[in-house]
PDB file of N, CA and C in Angstrom:
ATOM      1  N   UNK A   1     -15.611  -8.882  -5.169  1.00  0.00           N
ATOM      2  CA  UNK A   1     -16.168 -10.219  -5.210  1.00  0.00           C
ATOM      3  C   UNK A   1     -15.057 -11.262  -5.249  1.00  0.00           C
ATOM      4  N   UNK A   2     -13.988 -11.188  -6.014  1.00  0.00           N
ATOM      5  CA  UNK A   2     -13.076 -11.920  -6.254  1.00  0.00           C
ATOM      6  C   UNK A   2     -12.467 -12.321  -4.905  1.00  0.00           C
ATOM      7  N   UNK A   3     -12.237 -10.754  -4.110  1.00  0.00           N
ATOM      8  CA  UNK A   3     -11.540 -11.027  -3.039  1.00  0.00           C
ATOM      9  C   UNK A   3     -11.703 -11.691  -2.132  1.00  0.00           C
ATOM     10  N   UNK A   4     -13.368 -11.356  -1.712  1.00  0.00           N
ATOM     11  CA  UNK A   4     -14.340 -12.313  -0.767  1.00  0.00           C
ATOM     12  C   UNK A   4     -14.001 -13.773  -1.099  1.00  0.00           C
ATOM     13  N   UNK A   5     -13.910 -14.177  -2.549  1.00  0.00           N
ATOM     14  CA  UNK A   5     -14.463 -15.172  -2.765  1.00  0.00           C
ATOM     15  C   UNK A   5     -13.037 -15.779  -2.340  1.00  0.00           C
ATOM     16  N   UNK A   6     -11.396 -15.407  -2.571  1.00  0.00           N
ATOM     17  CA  UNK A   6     -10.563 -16.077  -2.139  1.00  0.00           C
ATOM     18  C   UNK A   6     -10.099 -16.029  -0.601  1.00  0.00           C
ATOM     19  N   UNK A   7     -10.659 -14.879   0.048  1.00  0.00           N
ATOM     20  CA  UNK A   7     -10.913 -14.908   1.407  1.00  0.00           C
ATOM     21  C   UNK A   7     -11.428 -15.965   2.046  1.00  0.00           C
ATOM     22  N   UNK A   8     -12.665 -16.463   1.263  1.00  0.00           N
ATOM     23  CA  UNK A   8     -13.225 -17.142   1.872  1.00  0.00           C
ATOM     24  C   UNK A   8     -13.053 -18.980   1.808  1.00  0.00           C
ATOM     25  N   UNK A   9     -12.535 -19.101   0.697  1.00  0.00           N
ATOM     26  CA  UNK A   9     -11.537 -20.472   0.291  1.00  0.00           C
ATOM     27  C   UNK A   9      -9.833 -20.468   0.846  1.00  0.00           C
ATOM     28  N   UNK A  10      -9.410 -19.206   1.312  1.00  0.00           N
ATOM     29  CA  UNK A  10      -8.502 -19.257   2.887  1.00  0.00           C
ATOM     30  C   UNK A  10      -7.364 -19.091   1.680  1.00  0.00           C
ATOM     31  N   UNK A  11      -7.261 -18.312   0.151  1.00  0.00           N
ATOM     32  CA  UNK A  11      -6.391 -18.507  -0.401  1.00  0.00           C
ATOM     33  C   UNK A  11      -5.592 -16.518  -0.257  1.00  0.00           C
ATOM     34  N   UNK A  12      -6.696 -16.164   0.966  1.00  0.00           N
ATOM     35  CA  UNK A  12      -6.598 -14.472   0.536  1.00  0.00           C
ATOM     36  C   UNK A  12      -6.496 -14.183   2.115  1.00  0.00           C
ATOM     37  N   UNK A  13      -5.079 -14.169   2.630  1.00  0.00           N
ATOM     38  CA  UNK A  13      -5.527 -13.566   4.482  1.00  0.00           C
ATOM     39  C   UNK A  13      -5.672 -12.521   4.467  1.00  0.00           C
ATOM     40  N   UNK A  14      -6.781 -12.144   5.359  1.00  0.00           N
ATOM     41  CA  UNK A  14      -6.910 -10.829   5.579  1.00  0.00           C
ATOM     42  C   UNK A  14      -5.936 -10.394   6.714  1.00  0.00           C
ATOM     43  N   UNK A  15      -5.406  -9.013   6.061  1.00  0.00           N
ATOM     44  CA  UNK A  15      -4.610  -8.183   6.802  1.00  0.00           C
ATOM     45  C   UNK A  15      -4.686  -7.327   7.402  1.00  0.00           C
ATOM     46  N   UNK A  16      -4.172  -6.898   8.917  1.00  0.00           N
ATOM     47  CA  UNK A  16      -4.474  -5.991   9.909  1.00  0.00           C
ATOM     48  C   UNK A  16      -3.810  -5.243   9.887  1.00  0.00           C
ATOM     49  N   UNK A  17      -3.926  -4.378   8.495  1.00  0.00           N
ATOM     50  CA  UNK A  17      -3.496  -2.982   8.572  1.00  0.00           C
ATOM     51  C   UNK A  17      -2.611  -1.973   9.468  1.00  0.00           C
ATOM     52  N   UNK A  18      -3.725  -1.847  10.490  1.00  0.00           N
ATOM     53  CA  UNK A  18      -3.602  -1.412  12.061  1.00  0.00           C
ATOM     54  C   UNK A  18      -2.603  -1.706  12.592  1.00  0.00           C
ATOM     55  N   UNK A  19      -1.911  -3.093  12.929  1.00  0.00           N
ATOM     56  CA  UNK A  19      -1.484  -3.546  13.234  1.00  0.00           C
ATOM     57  C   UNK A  19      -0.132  -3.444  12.919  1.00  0.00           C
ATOM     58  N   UNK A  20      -0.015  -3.389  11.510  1.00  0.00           N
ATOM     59  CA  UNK A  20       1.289  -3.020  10.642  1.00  0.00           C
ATOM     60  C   UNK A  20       1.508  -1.605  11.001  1.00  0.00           C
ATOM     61  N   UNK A  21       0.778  -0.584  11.162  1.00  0.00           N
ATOM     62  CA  UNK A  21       0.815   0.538  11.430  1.00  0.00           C
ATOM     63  C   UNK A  21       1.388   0.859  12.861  1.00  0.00           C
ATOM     64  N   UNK A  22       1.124  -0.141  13.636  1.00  0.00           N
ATOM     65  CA  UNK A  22       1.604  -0.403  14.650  1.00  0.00           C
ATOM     66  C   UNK A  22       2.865  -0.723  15.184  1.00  0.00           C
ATOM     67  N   UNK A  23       3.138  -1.637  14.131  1.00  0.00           N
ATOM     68  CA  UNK A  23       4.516  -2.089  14.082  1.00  0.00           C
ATOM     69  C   UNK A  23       5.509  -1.228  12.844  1.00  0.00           C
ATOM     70  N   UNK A  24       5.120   0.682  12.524  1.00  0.00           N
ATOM     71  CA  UNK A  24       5.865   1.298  11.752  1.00  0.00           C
ATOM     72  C   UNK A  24       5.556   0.868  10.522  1.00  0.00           C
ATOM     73  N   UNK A  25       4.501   0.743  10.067  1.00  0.00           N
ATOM     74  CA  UNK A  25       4.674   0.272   8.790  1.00  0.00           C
ATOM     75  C   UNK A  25       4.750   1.994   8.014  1.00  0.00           C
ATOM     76  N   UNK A  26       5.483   2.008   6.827  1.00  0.00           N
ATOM     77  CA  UNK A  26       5.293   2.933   6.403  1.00  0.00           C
ATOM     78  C   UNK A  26       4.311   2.990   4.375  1.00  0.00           C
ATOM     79  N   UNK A  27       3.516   4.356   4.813  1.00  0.00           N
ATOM     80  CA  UNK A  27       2.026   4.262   3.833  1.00  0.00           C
ATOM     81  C   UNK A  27       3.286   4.918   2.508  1.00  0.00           C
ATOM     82  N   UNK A  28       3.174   4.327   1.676  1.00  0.00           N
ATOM     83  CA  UNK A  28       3.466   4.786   0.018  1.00  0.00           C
ATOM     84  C   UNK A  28       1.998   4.660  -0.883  1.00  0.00           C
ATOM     85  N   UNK A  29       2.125   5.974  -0.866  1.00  0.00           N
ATOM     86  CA  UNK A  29       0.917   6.255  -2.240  1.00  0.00           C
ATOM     87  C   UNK A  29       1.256   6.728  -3.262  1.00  0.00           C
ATOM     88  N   UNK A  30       0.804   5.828  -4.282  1.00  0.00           N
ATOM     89  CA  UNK A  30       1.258   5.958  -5.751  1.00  0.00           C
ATOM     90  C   UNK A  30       0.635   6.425  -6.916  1.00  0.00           C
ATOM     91  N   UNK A  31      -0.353   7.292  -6.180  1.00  0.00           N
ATOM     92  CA  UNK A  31      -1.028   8.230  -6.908  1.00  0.00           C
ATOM     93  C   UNK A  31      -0.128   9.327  -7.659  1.00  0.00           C
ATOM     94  N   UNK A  32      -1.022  10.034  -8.542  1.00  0.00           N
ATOM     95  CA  UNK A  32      -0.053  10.900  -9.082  1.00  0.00           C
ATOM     96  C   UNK A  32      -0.098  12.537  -7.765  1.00  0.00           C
ATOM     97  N   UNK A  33       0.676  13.179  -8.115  1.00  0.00           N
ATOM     98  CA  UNK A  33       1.142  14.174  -6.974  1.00  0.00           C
ATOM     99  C   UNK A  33      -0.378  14.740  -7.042  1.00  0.00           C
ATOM    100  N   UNK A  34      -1.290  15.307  -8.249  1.00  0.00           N
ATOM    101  CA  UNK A  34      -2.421  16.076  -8.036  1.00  0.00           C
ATOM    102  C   UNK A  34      -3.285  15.296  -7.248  1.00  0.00           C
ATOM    103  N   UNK A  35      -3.440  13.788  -7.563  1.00  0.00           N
ATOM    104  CA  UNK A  35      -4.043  12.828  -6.979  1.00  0.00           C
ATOM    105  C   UNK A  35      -4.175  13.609  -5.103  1.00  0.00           C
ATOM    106  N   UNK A  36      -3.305  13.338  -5.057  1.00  0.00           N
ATOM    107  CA  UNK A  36      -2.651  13.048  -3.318  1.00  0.00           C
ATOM    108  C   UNK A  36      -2.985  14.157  -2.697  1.00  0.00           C
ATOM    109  N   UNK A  37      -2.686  15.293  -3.374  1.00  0.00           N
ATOM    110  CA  UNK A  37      -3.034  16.606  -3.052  1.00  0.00           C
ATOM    111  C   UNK A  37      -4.308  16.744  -2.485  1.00  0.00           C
ATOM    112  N   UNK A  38      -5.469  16.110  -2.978  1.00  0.00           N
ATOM    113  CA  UNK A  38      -7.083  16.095  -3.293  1.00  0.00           C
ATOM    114  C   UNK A  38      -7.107  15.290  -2.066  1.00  0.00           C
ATOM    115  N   UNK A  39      -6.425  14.520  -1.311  1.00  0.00           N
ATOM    116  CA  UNK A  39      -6.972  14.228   0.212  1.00  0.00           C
ATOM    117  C   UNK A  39      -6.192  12.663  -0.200  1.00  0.00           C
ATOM    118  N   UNK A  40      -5.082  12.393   1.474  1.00  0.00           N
ATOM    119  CA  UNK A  40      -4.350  11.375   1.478  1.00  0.00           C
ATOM    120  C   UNK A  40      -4.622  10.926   2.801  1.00  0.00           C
ATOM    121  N   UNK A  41      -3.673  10.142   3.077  1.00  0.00           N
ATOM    122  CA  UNK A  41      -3.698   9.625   4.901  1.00  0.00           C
ATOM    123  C   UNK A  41      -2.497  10.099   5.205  1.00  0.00           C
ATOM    124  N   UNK A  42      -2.794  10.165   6.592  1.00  0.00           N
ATOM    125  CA  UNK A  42      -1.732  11.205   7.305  1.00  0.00           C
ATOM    126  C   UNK A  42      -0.628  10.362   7.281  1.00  0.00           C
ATOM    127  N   UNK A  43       0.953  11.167   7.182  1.00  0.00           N
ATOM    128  CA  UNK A  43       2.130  10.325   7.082  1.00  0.00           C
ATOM    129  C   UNK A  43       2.380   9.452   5.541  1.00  0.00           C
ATOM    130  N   UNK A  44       1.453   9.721   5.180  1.00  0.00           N
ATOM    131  CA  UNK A  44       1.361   8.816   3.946  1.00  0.00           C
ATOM    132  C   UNK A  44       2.615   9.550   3.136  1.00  0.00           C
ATOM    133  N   UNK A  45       3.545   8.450   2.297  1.00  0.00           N
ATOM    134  CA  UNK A  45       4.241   9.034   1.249  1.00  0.00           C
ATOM    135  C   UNK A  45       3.965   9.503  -0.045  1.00  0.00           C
ATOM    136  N   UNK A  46       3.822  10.222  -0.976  1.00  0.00           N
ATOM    137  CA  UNK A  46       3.497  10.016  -1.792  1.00  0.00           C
ATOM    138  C   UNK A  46       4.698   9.853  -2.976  1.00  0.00           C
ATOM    139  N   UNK A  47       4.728   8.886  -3.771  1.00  0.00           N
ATOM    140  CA  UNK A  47       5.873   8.583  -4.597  1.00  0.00           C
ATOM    141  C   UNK A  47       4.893   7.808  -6.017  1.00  0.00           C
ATOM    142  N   UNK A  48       4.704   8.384  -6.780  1.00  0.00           N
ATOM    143  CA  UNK A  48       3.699   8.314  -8.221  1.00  0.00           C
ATOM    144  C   UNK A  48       4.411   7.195  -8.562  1.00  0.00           C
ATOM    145  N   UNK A  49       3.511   5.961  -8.810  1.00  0.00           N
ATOM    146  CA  UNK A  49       3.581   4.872  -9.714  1.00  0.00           C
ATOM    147  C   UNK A  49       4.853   4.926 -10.523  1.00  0.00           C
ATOM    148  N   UNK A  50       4.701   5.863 -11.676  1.00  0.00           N
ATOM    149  CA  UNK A  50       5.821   6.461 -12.548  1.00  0.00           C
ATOM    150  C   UNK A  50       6.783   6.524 -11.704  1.00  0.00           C
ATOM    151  N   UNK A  51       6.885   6.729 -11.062  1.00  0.00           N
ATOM    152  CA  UNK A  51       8.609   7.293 -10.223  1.00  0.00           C
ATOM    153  C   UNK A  51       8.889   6.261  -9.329  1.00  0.00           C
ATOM    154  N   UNK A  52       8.290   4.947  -9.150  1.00  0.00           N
ATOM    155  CA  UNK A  52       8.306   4.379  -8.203  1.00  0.00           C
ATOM    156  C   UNK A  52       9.656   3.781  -8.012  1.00  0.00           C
ATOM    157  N   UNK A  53      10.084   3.573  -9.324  1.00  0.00           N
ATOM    158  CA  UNK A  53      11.587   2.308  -9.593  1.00  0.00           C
ATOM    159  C   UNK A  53      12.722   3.794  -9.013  1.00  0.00           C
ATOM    160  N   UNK A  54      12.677   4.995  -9.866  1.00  0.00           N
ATOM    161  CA  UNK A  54      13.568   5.695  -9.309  1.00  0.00           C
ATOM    162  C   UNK A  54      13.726   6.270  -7.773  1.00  0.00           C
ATOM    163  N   UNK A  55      12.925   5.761  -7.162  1.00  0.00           N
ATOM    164  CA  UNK A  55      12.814   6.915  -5.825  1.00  0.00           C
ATOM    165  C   UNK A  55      13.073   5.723  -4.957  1.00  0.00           C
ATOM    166  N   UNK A  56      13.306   4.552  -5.140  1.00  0.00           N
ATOM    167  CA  UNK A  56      12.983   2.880  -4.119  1.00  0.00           C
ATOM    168  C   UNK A  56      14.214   3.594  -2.963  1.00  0.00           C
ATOM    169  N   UNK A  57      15.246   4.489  -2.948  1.00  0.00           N
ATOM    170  CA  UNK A  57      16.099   4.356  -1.967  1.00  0.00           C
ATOM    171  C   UNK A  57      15.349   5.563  -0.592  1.00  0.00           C
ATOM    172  N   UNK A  58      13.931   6.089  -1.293  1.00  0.00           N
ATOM    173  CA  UNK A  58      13.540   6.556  -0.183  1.00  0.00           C
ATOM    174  C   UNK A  58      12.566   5.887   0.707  1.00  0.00           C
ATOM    175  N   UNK A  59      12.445   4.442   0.711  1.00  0.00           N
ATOM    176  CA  UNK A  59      11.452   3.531   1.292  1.00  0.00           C
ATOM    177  C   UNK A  59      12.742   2.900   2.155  1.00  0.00           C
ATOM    178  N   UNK A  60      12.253   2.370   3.238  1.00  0.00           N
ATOM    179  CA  UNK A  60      12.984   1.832   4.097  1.00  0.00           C
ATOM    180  C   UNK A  60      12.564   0.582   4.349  1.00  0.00           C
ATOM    181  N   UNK A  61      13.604  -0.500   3.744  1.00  0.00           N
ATOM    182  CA  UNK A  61      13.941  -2.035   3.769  1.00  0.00           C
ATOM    183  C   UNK A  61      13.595  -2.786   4.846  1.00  0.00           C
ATOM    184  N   UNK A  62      13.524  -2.409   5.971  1.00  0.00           N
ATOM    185  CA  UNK A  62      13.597  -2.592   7.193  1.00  0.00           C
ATOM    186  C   UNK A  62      12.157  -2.300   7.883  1.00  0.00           C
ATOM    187  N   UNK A  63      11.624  -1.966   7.383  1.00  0.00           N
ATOM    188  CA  UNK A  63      10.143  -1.911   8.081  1.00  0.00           C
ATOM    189  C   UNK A  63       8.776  -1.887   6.725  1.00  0.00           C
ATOM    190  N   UNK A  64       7.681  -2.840   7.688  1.00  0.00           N
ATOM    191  CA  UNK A  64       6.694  -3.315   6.745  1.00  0.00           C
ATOM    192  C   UNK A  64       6.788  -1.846   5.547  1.00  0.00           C
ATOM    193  N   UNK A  65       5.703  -2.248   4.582  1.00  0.00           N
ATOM    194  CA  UNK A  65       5.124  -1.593   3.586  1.00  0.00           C
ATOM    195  C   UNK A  65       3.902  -1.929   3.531  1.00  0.00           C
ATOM    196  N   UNK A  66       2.883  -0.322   3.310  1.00  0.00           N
ATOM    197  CA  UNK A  66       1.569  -0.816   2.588  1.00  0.00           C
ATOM    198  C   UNK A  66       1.269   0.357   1.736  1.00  0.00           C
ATOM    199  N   UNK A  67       1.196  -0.136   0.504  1.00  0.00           N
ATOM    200  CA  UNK A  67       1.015   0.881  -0.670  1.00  0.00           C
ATOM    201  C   UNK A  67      -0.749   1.105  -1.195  1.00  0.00           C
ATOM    202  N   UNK A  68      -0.605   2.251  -1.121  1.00  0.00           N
ATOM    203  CA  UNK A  68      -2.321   2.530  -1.963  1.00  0.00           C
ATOM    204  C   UNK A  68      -2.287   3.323  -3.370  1.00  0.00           C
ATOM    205  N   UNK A  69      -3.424   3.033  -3.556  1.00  0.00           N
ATOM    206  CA  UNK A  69      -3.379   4.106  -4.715  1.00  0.00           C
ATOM    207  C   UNK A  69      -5.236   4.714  -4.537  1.00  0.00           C
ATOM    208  N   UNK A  70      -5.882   4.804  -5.860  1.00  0.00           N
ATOM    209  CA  UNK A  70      -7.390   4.948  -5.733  1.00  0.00           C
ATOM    210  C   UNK A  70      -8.197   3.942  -5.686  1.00  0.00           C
ATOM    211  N   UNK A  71      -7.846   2.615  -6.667  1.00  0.00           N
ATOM    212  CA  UNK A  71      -8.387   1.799  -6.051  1.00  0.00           C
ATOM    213  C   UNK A  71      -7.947   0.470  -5.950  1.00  0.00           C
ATOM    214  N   UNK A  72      -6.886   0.473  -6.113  1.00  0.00           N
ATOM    215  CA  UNK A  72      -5.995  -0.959  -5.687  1.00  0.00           C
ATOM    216  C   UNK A  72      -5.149  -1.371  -6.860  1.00  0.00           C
ATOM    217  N   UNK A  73      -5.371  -1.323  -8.121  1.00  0.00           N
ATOM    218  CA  UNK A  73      -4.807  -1.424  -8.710  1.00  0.00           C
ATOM    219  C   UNK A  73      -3.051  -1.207  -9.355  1.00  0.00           C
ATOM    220  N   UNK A  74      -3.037   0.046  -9.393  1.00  0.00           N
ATOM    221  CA  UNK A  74      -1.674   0.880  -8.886  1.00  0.00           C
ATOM    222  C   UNK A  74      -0.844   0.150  -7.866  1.00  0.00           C
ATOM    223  N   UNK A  75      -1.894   0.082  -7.166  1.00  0.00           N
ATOM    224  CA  UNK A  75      -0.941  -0.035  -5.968  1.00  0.00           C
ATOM    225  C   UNK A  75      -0.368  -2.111  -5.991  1.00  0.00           C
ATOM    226  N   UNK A  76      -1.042  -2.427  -6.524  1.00  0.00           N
ATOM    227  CA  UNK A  76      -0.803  -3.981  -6.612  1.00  0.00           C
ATOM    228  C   UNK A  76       0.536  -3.809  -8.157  1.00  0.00           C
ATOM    229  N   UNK A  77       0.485  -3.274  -8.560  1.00  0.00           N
ATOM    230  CA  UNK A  77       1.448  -3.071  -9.684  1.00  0.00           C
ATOM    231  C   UNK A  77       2.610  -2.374  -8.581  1.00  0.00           C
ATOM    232  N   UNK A  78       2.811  -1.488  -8.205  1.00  0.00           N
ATOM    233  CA  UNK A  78       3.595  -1.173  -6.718  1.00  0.00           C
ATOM    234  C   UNK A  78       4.064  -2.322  -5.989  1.00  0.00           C
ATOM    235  N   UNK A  79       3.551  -3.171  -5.617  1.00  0.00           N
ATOM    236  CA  UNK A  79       3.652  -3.835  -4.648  1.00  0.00           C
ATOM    237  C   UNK A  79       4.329  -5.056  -5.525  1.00  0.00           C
ATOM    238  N   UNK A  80       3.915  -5.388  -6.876  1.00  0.00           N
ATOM    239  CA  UNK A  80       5.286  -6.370  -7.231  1.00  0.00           C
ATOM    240  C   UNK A  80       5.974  -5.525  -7.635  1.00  0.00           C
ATOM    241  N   UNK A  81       6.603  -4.217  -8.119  1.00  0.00           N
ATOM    242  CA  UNK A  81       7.444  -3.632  -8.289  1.00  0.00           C
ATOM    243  C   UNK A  81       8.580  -3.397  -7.434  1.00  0.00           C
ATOM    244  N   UNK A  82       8.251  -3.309  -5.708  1.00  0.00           N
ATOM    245  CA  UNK A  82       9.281  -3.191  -4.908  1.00  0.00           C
ATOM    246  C   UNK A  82       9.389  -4.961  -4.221  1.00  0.00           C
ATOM    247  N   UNK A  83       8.320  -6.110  -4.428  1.00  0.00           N
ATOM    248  CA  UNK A  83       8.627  -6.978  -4.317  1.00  0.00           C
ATOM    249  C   UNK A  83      10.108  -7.915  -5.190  1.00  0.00           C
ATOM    250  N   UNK A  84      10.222  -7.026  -6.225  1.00  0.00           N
ATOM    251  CA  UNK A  84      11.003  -7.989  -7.357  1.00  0.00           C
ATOM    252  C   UNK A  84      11.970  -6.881  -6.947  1.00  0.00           C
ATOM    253  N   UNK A  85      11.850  -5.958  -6.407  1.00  0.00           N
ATOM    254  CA  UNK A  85      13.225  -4.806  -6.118  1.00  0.00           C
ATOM    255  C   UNK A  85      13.690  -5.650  -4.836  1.00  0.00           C
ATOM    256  N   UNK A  86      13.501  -6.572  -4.406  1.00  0.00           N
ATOM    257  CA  UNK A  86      14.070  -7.065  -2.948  1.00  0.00           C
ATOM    258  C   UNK A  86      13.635  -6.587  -1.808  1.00  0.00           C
ATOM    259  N   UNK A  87      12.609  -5.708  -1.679  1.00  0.00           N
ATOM    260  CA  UNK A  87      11.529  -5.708  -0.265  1.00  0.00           C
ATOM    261  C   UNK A  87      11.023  -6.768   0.017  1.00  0.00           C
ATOM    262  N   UNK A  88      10.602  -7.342   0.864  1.00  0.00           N
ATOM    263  CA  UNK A  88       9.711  -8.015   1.451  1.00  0.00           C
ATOM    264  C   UNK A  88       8.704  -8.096   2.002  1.00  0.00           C
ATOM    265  N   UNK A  89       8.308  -7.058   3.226  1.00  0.00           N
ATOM    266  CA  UNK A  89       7.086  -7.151   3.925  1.00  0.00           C
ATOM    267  C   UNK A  89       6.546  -6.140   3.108  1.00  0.00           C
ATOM    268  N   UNK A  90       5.593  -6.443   2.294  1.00  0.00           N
ATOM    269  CA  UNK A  90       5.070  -5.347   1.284  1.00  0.00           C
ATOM    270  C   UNK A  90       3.295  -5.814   1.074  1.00  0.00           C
ATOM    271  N   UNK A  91       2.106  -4.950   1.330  1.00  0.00           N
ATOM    272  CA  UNK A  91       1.089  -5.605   1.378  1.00  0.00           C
ATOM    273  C   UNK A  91       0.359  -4.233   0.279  1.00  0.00           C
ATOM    274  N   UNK A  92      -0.424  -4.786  -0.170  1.00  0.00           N
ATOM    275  CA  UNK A  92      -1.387  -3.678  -1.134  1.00  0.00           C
ATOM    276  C   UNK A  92      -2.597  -3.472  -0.163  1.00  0.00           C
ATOM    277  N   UNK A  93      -2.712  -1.975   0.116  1.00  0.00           N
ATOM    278  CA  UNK A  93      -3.766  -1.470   0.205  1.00  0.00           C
ATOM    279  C   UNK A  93      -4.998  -1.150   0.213  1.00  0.00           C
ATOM    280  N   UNK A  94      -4.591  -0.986  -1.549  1.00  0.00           N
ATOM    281  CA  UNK A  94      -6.029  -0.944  -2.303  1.00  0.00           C
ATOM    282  C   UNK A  94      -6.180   0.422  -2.381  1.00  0.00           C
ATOM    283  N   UNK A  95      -7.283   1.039  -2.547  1.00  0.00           N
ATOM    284  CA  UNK A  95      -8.005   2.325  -2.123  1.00  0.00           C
ATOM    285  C   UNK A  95      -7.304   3.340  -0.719  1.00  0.00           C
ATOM    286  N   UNK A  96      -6.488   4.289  -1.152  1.00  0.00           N
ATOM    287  CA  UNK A  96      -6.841   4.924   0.022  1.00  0.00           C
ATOM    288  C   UNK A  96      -7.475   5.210   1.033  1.00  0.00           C
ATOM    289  N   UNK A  97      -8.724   5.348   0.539  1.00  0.00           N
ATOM    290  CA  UNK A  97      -9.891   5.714   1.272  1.00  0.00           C
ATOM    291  C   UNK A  97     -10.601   4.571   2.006  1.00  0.00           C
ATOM    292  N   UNK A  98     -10.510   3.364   1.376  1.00  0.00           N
ATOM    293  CA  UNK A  98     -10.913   2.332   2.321  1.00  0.00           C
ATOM    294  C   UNK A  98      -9.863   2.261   3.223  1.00  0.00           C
ATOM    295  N   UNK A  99      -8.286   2.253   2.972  1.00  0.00           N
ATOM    296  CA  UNK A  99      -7.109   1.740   3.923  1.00  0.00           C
ATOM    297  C   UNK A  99      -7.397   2.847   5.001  1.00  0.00           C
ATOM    298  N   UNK A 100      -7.629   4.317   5.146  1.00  0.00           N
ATOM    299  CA  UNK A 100      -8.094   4.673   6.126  1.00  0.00           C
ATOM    300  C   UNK A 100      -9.255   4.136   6.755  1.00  0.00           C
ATOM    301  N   UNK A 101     -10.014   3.974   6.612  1.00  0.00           N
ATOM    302  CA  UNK A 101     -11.299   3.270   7.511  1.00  0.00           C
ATOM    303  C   UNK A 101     -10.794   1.939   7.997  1.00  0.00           C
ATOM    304  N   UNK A 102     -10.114   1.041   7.159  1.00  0.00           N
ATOM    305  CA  UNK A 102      -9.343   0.138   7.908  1.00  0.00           C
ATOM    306  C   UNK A 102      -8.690   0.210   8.941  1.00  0.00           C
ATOM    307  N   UNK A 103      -7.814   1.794   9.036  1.00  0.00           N
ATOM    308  CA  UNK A 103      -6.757   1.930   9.784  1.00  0.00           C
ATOM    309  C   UNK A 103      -7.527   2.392  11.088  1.00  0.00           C
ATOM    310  N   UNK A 104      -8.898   2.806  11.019  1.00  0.00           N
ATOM    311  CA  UNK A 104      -9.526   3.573  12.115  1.00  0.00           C
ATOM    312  C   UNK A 104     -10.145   2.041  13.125  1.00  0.00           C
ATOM    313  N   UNK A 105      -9.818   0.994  12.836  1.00  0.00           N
ATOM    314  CA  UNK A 105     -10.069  -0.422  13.558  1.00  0.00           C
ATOM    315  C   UNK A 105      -9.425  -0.868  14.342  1.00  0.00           C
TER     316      UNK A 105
END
């Protein structure tokens, strides 16, 4: 609801996933390892929340980011985590499972 609602007052762009995927974006999921195991998206990384600060030299600086987790949360904690690490093109996800159905657009 929240999201709609800043979507729709133009304070929330919606993002074309796809598109980033297009242009190499690479998937970090920050689920925990059993998490990921239980069904991910293909190519997807998986690098657990917890480990996220130690592992940053296996993400690549140089091409977008879109991080998931289960349901967005994680992954928005992710996403200022490698934002304040000096990434930039870094977008939250949300849900795995929705960012695939996104990605199928």
């Amino acid at each position: 609801m929240i999201r709609f609602l800043k979507q729709l007052f133009g304070f929330y762009p919606e993002i074309n996933f796809s598109e980033l995927v297009r242009k190499d974006a690479q998937i970090i999921d920050v689920r925990t390892s059993t998490e990921f195991s239980t069904g991910h998206i293909r190519g997807a990384v998986n690098i657990p929340l917890s480990l996220l600060t130690q592992n940053l030299s296996k993400i690549k600086r140089d091409r977008p980011i879109i991080v998931c987790c289960a349901s967005g949360a994680r992954s928005e904690s992710a996403k200022r985590i490698l934002l304040s690490s000096g990434f930039k093109n870094v977008h939250n996800g949300e849900g795995w499972q929705s960012l695939q159905q996104k990605l199928l657009k």
